[in-house]
C-alpha atoms as a PDB file:
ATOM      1  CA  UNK A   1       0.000   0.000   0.000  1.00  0.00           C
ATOM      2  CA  UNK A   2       1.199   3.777  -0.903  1.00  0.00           C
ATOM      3  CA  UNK A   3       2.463   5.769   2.148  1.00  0.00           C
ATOM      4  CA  UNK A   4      -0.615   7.570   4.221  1.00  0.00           C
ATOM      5  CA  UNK A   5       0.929  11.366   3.062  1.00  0.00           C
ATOM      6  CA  UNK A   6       0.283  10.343  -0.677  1.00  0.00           C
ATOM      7  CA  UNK A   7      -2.720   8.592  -0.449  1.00  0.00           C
ATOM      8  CA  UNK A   8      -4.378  11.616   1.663  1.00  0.00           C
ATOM      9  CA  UNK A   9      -2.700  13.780  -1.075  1.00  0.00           C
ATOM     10  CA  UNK A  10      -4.224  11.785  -3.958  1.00  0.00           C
ATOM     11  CA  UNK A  11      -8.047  11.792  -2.145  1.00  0.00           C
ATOM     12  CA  UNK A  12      -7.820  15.334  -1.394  1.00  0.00           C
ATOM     13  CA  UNK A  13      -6.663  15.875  -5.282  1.00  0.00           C
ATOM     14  CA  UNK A  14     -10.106  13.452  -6.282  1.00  0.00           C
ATOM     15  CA  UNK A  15     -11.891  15.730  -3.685  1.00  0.00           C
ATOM     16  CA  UNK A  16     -10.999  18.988  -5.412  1.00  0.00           C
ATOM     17  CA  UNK A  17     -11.824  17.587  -8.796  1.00  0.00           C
ATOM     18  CA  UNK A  18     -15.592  16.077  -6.970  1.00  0.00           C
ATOM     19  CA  UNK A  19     -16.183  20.074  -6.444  1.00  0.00           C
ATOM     20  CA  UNK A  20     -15.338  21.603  -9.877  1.00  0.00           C
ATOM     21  CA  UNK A  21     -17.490  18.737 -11.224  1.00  0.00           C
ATOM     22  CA  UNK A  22     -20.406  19.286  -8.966  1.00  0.00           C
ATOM     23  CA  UNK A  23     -20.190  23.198  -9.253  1.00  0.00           C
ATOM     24  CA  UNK A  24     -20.176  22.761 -13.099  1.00  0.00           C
ATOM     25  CA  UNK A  25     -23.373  19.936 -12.912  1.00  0.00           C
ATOM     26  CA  UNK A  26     -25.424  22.118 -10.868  1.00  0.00           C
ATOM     27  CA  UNK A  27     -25.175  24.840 -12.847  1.00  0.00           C
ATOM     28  CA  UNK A  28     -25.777  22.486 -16.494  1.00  0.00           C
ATOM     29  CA  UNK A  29     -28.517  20.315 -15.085  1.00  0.00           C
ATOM     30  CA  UNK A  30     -30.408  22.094 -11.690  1.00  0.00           C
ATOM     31  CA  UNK A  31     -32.815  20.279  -9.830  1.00  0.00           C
ATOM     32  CA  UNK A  32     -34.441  23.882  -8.481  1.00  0.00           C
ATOM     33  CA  UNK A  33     -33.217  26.644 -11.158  1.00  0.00           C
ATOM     34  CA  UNK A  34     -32.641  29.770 -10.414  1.00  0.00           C
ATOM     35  CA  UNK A  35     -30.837  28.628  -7.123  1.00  0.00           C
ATOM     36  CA  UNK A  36     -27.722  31.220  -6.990  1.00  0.00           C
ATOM     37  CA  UNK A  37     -24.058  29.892  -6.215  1.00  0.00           C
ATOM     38  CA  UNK A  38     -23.785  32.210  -3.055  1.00  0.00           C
ATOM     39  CA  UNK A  39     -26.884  31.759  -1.700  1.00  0.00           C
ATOM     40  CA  UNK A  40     -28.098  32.517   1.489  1.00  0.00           C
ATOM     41  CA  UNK A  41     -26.149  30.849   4.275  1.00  0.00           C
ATOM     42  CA  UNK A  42     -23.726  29.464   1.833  1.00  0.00           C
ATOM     43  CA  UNK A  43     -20.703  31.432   4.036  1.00  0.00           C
ATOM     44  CA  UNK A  44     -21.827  30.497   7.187  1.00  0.00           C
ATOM     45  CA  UNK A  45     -21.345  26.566   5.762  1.00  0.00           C
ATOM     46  CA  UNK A  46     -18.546  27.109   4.191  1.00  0.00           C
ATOM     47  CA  UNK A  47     -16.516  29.012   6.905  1.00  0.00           C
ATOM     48  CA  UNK A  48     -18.059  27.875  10.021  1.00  0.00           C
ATOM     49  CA  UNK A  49     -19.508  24.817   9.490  1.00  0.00           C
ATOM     50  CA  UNK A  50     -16.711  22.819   6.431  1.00  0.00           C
ATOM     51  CA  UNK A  51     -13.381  24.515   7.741  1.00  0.00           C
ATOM     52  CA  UNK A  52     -13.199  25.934  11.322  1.00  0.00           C
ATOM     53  CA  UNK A  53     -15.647  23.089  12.659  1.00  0.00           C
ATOM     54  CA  UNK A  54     -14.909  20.240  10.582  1.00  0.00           C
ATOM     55  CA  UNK A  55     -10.888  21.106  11.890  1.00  0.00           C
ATOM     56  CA  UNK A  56     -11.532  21.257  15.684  1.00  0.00           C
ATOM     57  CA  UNK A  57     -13.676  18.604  15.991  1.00  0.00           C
ATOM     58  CA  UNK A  58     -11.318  16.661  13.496  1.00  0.00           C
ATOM     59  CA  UNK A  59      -8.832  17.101  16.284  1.00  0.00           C
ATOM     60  CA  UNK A  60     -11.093  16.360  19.326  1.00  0.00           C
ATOM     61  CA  UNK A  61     -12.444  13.043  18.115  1.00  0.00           C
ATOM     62  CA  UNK A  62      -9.575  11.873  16.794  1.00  0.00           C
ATOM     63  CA  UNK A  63      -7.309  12.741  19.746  1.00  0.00           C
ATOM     64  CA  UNK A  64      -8.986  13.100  22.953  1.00  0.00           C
ATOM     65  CA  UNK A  65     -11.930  10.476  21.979  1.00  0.00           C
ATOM     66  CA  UNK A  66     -10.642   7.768  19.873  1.00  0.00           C
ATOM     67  CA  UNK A  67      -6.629   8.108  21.124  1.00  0.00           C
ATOM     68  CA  UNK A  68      -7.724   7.410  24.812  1.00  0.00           C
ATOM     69  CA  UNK A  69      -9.970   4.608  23.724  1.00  0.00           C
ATOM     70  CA  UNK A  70      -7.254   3.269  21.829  1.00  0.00           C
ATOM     71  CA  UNK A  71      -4.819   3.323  24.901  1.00  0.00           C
ATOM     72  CA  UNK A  72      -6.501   2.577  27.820  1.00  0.00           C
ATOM     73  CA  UNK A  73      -8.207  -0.377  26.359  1.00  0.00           C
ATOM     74  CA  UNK A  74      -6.939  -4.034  25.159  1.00  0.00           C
ATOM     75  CA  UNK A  75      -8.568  -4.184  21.642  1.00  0.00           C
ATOM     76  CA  UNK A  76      -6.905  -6.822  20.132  1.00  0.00           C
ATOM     77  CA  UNK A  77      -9.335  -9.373  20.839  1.00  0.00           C
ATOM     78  CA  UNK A  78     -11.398  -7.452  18.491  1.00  0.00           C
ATOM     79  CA  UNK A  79      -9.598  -6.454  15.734  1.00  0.00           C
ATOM     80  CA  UNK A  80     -10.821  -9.479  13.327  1.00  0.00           C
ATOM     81  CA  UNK A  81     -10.578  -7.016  10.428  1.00  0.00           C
ATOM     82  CA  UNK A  82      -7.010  -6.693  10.264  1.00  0.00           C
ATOM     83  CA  UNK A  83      -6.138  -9.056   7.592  1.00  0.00           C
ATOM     84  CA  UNK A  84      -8.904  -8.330   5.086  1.00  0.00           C
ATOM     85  CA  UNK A  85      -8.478  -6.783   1.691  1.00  0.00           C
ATOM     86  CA  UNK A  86      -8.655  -3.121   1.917  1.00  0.00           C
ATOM     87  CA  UNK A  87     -11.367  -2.771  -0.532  1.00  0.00           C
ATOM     88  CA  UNK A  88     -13.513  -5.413   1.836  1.00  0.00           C
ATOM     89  CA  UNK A  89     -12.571  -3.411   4.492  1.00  0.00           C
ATOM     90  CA  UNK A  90     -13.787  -0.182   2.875  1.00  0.00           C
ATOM     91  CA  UNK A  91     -16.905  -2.135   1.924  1.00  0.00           C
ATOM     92  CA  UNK A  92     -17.573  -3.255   5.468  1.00  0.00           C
ATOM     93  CA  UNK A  93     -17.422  -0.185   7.070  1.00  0.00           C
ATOM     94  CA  UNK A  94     -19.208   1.596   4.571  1.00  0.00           C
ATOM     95  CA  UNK A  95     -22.345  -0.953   5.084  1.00  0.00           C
ATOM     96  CA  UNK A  96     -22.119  -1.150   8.801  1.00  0.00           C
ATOM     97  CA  UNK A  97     -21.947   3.079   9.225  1.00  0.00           C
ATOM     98  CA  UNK A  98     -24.201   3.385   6.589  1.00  0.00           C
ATOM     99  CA  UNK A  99     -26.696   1.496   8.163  1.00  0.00           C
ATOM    100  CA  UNK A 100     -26.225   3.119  11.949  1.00  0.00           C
ATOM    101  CA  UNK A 101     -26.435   6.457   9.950  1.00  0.00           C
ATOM    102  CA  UNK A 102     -29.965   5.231   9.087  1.00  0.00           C
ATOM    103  CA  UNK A 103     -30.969   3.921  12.561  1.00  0.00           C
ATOM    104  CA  UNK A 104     -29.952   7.057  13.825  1.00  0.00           C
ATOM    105  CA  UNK A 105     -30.772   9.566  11.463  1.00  0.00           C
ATOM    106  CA  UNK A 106     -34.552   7.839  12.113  1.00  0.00           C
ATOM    107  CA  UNK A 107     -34.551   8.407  15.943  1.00  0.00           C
ATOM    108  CA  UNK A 108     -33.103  11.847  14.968  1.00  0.00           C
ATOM    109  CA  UNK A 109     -36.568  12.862  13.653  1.00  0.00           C
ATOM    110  CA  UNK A 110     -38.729  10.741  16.143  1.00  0.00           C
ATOM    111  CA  UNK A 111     -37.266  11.658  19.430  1.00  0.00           C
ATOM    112  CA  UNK A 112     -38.070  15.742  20.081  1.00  0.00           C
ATOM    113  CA  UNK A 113     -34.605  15.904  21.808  1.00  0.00           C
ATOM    114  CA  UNK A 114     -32.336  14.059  19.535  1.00  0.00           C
ATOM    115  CA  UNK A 115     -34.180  16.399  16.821  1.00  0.00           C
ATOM    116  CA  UNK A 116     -32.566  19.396  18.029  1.00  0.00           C
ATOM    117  CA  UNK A 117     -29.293  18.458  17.358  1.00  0.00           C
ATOM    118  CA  UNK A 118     -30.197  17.850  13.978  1.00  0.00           C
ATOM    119  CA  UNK A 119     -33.028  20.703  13.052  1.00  0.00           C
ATOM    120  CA  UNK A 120     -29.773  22.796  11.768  1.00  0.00           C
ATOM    121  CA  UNK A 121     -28.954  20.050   8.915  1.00  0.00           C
ATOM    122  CA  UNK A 122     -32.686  20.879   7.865  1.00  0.00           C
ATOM    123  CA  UNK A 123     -32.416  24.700   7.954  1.00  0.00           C
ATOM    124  CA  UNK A 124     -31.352  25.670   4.559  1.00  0.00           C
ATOM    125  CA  UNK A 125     -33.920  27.108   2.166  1.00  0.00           C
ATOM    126  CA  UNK A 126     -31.451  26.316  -0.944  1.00  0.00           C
ATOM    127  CA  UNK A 127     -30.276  22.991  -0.337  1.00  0.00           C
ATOM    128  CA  UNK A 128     -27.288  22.664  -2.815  1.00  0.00           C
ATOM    129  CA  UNK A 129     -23.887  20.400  -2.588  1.00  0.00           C
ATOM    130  CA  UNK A 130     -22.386  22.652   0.631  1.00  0.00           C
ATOM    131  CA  UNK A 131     -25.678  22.408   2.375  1.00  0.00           C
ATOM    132  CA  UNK A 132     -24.791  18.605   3.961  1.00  0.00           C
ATOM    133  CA  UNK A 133     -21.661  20.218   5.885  1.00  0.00           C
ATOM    134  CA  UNK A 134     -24.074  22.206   8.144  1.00  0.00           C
ATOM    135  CA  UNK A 135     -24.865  19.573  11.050  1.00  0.00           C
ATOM    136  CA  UNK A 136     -24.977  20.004  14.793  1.00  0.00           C
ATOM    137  CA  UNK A 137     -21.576  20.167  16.920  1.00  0.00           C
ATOM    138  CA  UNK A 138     -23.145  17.155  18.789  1.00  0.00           C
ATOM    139  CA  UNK A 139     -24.692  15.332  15.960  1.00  0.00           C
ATOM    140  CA  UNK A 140     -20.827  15.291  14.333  1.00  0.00           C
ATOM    141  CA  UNK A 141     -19.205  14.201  17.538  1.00  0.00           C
ATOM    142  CA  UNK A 142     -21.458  11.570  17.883  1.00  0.00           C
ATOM    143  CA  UNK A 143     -21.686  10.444  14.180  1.00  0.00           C
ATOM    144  CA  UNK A 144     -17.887  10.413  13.352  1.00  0.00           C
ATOM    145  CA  UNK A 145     -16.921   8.970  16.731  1.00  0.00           C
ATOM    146  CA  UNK A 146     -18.738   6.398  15.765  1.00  0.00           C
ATOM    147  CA  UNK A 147     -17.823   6.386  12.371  1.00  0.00           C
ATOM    148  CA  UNK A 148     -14.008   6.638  12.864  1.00  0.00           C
ATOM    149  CA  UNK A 149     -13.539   5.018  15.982  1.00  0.00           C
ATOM    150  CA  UNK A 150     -14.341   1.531  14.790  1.00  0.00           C
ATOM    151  CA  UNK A 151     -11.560   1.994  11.923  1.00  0.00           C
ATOM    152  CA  UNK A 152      -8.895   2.633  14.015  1.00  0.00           C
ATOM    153  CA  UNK A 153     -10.007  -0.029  17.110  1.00  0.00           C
ATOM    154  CA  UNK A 154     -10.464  -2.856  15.352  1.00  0.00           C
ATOM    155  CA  UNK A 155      -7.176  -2.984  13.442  1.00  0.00           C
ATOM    156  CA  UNK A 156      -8.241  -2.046   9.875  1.00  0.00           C
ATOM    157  CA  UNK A 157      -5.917  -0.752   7.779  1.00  0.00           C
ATOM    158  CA  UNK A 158      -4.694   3.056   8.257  1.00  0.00           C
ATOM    159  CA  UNK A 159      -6.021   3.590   4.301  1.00  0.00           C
ATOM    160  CA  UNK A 160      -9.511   2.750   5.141  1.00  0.00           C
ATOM    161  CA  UNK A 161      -9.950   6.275   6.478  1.00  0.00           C
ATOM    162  CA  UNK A 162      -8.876   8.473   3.827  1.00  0.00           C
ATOM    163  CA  UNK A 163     -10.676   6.528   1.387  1.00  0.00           C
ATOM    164  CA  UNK A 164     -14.086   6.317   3.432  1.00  0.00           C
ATOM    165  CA  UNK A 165     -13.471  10.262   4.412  1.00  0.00           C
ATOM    166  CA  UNK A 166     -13.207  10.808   0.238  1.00  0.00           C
ATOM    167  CA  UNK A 167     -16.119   8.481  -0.297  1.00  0.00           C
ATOM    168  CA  UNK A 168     -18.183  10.064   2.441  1.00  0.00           C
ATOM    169  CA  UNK A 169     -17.681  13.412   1.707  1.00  0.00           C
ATOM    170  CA  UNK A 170     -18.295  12.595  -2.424  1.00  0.00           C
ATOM    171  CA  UNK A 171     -21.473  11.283  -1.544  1.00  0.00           C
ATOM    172  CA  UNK A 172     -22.520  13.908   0.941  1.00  0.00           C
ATOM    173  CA  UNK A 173     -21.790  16.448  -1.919  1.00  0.00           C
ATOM    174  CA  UNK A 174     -23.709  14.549  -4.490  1.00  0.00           C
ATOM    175  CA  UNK A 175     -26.810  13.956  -2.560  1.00  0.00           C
ATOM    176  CA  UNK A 176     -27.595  17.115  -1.600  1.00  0.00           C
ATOM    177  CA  UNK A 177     -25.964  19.104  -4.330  1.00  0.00           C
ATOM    178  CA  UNK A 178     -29.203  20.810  -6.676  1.00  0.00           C
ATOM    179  CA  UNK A 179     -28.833  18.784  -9.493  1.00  0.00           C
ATOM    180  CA  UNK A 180     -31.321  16.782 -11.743  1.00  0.00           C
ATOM    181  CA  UNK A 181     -30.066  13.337 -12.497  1.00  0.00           C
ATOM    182  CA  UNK A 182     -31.783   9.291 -12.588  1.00  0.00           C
ATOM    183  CA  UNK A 183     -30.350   6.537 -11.615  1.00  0.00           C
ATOM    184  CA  UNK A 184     -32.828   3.896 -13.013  1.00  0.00           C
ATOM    185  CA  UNK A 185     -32.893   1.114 -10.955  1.00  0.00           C
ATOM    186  CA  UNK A 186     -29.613   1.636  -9.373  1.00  0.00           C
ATOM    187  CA  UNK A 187     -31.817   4.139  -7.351  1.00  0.00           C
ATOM    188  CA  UNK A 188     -32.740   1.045  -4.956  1.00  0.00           C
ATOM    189  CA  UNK A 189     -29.421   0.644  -4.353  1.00  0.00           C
ATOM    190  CA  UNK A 190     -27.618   4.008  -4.234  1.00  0.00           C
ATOM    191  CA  UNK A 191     -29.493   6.844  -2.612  1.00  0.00           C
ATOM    192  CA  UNK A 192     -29.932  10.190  -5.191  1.00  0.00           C
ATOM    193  CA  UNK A 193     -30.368  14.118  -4.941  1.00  0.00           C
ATOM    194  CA  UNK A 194     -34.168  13.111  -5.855  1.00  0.00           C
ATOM    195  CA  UNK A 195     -34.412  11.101  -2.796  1.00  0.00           C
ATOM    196  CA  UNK A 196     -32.484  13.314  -0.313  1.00  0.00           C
ATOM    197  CA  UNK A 197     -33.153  16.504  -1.737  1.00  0.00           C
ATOM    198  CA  UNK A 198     -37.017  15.809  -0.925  1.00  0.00           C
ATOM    199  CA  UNK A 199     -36.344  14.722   2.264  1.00  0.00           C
ATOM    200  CA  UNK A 200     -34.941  18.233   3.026  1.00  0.00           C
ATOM    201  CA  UNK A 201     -38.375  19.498   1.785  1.00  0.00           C
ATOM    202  CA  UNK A 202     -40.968  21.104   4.269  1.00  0.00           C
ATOM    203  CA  UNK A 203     -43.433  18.422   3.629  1.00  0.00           C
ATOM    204  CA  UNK A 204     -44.770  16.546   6.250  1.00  0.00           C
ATOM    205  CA  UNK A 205     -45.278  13.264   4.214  1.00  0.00           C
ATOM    206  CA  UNK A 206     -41.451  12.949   3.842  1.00  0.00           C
ATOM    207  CA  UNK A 207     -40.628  14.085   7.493  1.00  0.00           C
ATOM    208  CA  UNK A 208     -40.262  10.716   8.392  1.00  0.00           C
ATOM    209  CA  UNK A 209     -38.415   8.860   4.849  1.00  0.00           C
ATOM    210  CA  UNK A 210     -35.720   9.023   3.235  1.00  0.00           C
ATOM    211  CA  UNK A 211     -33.395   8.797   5.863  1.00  0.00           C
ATOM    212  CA  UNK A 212     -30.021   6.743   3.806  1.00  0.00           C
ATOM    213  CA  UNK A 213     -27.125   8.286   3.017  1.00  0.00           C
ATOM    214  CA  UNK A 214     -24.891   6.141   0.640  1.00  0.00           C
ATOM    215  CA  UNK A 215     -26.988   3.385   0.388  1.00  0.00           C
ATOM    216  CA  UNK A 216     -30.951   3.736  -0.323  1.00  0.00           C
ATOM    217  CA  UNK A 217     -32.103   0.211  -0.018  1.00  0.00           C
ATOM    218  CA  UNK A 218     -32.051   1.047   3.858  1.00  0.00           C
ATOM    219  CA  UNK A 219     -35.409   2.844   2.976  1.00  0.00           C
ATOM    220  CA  UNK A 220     -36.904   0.472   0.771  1.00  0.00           C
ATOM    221  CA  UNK A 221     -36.027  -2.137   3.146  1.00  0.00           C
ATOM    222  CA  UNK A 222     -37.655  -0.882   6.277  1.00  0.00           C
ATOM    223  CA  UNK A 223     -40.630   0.703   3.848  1.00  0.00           C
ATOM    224  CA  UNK A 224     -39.317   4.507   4.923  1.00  0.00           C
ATOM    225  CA  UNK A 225     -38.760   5.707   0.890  1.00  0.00           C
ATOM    226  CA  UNK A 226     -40.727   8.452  -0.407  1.00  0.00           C
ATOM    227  CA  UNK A 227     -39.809   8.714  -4.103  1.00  0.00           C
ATOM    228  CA  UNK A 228     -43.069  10.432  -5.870  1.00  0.00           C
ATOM    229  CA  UNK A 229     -42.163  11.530  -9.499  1.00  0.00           C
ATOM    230  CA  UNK A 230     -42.428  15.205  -9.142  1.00  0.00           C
ATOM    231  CA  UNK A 231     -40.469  17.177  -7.514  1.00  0.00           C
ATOM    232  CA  UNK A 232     -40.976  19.644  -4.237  1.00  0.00           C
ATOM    233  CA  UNK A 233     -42.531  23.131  -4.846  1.00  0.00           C
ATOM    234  CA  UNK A 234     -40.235  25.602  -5.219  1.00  0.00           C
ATOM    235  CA  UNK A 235     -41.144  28.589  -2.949  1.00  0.00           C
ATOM    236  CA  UNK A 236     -39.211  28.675  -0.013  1.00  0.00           C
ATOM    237  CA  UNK A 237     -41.756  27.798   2.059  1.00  0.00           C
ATOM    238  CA  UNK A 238     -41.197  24.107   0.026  1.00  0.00           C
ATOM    239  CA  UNK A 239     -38.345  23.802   1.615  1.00  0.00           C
ATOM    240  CA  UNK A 240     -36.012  23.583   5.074  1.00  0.00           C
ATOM    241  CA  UNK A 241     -37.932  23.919   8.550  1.00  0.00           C
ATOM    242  CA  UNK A 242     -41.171  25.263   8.745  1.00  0.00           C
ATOM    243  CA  UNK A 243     -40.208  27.570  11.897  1.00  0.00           C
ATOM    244  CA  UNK A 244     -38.068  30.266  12.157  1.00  0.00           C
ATOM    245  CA  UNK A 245     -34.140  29.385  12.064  1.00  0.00           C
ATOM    246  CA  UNK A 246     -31.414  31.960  13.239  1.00  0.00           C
ATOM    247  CA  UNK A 247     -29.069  32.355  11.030  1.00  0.00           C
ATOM    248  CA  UNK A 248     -25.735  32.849  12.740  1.00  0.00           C
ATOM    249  CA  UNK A 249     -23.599  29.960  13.520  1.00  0.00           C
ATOM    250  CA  UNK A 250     -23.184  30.508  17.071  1.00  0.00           C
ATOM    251  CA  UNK A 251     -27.102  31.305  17.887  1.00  0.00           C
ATOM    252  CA  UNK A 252     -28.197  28.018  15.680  1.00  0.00           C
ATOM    253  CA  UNK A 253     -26.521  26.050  18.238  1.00  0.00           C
ATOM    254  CA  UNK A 254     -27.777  28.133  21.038  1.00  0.00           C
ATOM    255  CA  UNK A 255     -31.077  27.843  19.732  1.00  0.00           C
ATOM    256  CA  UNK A 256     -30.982  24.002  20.062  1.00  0.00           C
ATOM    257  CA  UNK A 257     -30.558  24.816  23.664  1.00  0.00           C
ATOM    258  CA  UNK A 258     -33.011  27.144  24.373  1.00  0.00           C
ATOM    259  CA  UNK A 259     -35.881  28.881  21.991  1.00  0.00           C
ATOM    260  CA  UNK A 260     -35.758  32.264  20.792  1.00  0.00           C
ATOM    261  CA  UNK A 261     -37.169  34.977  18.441  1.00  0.00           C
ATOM    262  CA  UNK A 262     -33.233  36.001  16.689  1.00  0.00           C
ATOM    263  CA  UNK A 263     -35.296  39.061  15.267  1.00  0.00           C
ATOM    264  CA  UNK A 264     -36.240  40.097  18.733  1.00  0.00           C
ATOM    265  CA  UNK A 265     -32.958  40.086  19.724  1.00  0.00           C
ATOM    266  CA  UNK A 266     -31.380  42.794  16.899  1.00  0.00           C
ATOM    267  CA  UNK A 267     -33.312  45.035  19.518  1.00  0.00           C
ATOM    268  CA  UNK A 268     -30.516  44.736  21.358  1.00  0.00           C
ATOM    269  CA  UNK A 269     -27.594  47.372  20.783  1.00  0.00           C
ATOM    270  CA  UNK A 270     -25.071  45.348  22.326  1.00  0.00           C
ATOM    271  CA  UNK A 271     -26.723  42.406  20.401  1.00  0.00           C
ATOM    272  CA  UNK A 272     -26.792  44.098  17.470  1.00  0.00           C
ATOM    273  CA  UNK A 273     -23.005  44.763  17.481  1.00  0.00           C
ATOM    274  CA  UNK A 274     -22.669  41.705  17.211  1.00  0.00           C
ATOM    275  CA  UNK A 275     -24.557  40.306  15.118  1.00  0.00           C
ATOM    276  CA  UNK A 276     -23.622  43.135  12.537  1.00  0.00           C
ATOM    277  CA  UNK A 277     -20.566  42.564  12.839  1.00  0.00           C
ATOM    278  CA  UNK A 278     -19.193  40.190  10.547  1.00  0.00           C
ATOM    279  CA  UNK A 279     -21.787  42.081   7.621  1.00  0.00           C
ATOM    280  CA  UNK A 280     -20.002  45.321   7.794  1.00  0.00           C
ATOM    281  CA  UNK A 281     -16.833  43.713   8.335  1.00  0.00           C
ATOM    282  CA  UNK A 282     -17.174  41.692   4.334  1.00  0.00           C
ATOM    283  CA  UNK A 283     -18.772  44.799   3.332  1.00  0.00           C
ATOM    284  CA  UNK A 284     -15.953  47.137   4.330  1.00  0.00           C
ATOM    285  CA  UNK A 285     -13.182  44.911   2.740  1.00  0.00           C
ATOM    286  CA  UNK A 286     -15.456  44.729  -0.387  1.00  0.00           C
ATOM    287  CA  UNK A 287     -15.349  48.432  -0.752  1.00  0.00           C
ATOM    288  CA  UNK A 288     -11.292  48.520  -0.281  1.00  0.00           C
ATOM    289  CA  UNK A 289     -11.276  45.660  -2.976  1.00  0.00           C
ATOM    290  CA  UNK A 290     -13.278  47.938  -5.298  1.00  0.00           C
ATOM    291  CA  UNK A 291     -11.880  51.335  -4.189  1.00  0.00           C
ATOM    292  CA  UNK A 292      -8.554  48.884  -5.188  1.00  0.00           C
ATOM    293  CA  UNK A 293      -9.620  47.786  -8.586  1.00  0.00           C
ATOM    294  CA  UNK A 294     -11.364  51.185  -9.402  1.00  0.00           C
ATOM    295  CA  UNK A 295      -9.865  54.013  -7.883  1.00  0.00           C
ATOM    296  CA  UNK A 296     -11.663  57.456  -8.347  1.00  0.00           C
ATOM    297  CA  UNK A 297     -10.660  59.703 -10.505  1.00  0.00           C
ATOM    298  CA  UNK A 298      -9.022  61.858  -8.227  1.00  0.00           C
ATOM    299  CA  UNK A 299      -7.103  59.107  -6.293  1.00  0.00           C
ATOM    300  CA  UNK A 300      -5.409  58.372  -9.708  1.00  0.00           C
ATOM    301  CA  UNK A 301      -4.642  61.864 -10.359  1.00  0.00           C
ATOM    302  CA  UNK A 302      -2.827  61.641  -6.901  1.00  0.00           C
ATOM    303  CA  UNK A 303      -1.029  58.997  -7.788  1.00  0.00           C
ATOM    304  CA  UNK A 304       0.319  60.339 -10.833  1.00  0.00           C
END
């Protein structure tokens, strides 16, 4: 097997190439048109949600969860995966996460509690491929402890979790990106934008289907799959929760916590600051950008 630097530099490479693709096939083939790149919310997932969460809580699962585990505890009773194939390895975790994603996922939306750390997932009004990063703090500590931790505990080989990250976060992209595509009858098999992207629509017959990830014979199998030929309205009252979601990273998670009116709230000058802040910040550098790229007419006489 190739050393771990080069294979994570290889997946990241595929992963890079998975984007460009996706960005291109929303745009040629839309599943909602009229959906704009830099929608609302779409900085708040990128920023917050994909990089500065998705790198601490890389580090806290992986080193003060799953190392301690690791340490403390005699595992090598368990590790009967060690001398598999990679690929069967790959497969087998795939299935088996897959299918406590399902389990889970299910409870998510039938247990009121459990539900709030998962309402932000549902929040978006423009579900496109950067819309499955936004997930709950505890719902990704949970999911990827359990995810990861198996991997590494029962001896599987250190390339299984590159390669499942890749795969993971290829399929997340793909199955909520905004695109229009068929699968025939590979759609009881692999689960589709069709299937997820309706289950992310404010309808209260699919509140409770669709509930796969990778795999969507999860839902045909326990009767959960909702797959009606049309498609979900689109107003944006088709779509996302049908309460009122705050939209700053740091009050969705308080809001899980306790309820509140985020509107009600601006009322507040010190409040306000705040939550103003980071607007007038982007809009402040985007008038030095222009003032940059255009200068005045008098700026350039100055400079001359």
């Amino acid at each position: 097997m190739m050393p771990q630097a080069e294979l994570v530099r290889i997946t990241t490479a595929i992963l890079v190439v998975w984007i460009v693709g996706i960005l291109i096939w929303e745009r040629v083939a839309p599943y909602r048109k009229g959906l704009p790149l830099f929608r609302d919310g779409f900085w708040v997932d990128l920023v917050w949600y994909t990089l500065i969460q998705s790198y601490f809580l890389k580090i806290l699962i992986f080193d003060y969860i799953i190392a301690p585990l690791q340490t403390h505890f005699d595992w090598s009773d368990w590790q009967f995966v060690r001398h598999w194939p990679v690929w069967v390895q790959v497969l087998f975790f795939l299935f088996t996460h897959d299918l406590y994603i399902y389990l889970f996922h299910r409870f998510q939306h039938a247990n009121k509690w459990l539900w709030r750390t998962h309402e932000a997932h549902h929040s978006n009004k423009e579900v496109d491929f950067l819309a499955g990063s936004r997930s709950h703090v505890v719902e990704i500590i949970i999911n990827q402890t359990i995810e990861f931790a198996p991997i590494i505990l029962l001896g599987a080989d250190p390339a299984v979790i590159p390669i499942k990250a890749l795969l993971d976060a290829m399929f997340g992209m793909f199955i909520h990106a905004n695109i229009r595509v068929r699968l025939g009858s590979l759609k009881y098999i692999f689960n589709s934008p069709h299937l997820h992207l309706w289950h992310h629509a404010n309808y209260q017959e699919v509140f409770h289907a669709n509930f796969g990830t990778k795999f969507s014979f999860f839902d045909y199998l326990f009767g959960t799959a909702y797959d009606p030929e049309h498609t979900p309205g689109n107003l944006p009252e088709n779509w996302g929760l049908y309460y009122d979601y705050p939209k700053d990273y740091f009050l969705q998670h308080a809001f899980s916590v306790k309820r509140f009116d985020e509107r009600k709230l601006q009322s507040n000058k010190w409040f306000s600051r705040y939550y103003m802040l980071r607007p007038n910040l982007l809009r402040f550098l985007k008038k030095r950008l222009n003032r940059q790229t255009n200068p005045s007419p008098l700026e350039t006489e100055n400079v001359n």
